[in-house]
N, C-alpha and C. Protein backbone atom coordinates (compact mmCIF):
# COMPACT_ATOMS: atom_id res chain seq x y z
N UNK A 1 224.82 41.30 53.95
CA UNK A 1 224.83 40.05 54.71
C UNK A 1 223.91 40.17 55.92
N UNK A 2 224.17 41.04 57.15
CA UNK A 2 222.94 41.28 57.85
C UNK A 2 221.69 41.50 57.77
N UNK A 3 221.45 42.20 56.15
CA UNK A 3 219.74 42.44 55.80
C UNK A 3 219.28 41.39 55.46
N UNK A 4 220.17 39.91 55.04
CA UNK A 4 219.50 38.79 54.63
C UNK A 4 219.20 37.76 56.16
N UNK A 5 220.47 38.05 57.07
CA UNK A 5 219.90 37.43 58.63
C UNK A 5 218.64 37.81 58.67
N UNK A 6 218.83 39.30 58.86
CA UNK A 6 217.43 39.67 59.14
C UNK A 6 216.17 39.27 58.51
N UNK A 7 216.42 39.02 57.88
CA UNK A 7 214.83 38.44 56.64
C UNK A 7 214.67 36.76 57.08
N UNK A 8 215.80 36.31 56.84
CA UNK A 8 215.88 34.99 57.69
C UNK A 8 214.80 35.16 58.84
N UNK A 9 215.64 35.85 59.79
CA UNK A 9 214.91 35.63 61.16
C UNK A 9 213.63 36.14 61.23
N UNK A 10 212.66 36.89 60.21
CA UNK A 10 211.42 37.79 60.10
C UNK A 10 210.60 36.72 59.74
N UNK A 11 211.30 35.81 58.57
CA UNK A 11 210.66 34.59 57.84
C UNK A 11 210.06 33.52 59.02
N UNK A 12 210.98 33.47 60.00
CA UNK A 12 210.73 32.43 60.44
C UNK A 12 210.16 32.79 62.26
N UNK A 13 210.10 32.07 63.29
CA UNK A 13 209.98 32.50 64.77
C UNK A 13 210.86 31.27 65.02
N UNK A 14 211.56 31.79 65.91
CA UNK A 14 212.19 31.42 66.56
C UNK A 14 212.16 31.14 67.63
N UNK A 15 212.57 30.04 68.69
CA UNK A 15 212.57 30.00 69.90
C UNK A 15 213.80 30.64 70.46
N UNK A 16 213.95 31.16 72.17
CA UNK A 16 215.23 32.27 72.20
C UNK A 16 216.44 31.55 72.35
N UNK A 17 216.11 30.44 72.22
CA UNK A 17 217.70 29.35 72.31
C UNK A 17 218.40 29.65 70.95
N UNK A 18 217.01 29.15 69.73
CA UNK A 18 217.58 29.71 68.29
C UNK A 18 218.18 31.16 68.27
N UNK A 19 217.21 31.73 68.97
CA UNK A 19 218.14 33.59 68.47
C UNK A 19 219.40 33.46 69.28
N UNK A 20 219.33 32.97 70.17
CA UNK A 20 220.82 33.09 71.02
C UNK A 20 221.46 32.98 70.25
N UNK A 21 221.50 31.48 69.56
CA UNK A 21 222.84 31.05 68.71
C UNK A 21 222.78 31.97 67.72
N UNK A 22 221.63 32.27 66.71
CA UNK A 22 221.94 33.15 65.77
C UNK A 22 222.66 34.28 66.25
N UNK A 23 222.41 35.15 67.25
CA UNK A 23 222.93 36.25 67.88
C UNK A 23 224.75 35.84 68.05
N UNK A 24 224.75 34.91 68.73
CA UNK A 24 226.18 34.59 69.01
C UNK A 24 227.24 33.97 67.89
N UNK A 25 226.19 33.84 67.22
CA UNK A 25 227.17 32.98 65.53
C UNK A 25 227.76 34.50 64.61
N UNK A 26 226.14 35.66 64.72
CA UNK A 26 227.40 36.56 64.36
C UNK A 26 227.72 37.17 65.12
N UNK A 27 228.50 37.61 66.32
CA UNK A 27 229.22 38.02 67.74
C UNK A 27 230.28 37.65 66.51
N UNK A 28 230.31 36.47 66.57
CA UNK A 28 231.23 35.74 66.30
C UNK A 28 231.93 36.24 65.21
N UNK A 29 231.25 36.02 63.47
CA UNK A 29 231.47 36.28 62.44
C UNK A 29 232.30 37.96 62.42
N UNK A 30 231.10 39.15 63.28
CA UNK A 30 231.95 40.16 63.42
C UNK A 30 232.86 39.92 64.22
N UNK A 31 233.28 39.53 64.84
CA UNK A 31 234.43 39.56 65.83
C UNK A 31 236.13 38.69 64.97
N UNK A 32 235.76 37.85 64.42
CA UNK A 32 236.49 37.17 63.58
C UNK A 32 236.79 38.46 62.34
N UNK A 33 236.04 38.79 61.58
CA UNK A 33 236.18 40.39 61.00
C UNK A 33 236.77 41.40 61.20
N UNK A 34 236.63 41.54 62.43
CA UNK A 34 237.47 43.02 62.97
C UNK A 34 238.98 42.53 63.26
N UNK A 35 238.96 41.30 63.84
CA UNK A 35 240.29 40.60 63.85
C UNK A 35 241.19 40.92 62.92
N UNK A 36 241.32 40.52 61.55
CA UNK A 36 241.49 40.13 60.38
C UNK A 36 241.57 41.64 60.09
């Protein structure tokens, strides 16, 4: 799942507002994970 973010985000440029959220969407995803 992370090696395909990553290819995502290689594919494309981003502005750092976009990486923020990407960054913080998975914060998120792992954090919801470790929860569980």
């Amino acid at each position: 799942m992370i090696e395909s973010i990553n290819v995502i985000i290689k594919q494309r440029t981003w502005s750092p507002n976009d990486q923020c959220k990407i960054l913080g969407s998975i914060e998120t995803l792992l954090h919801s994970k470790f929860k569980n």
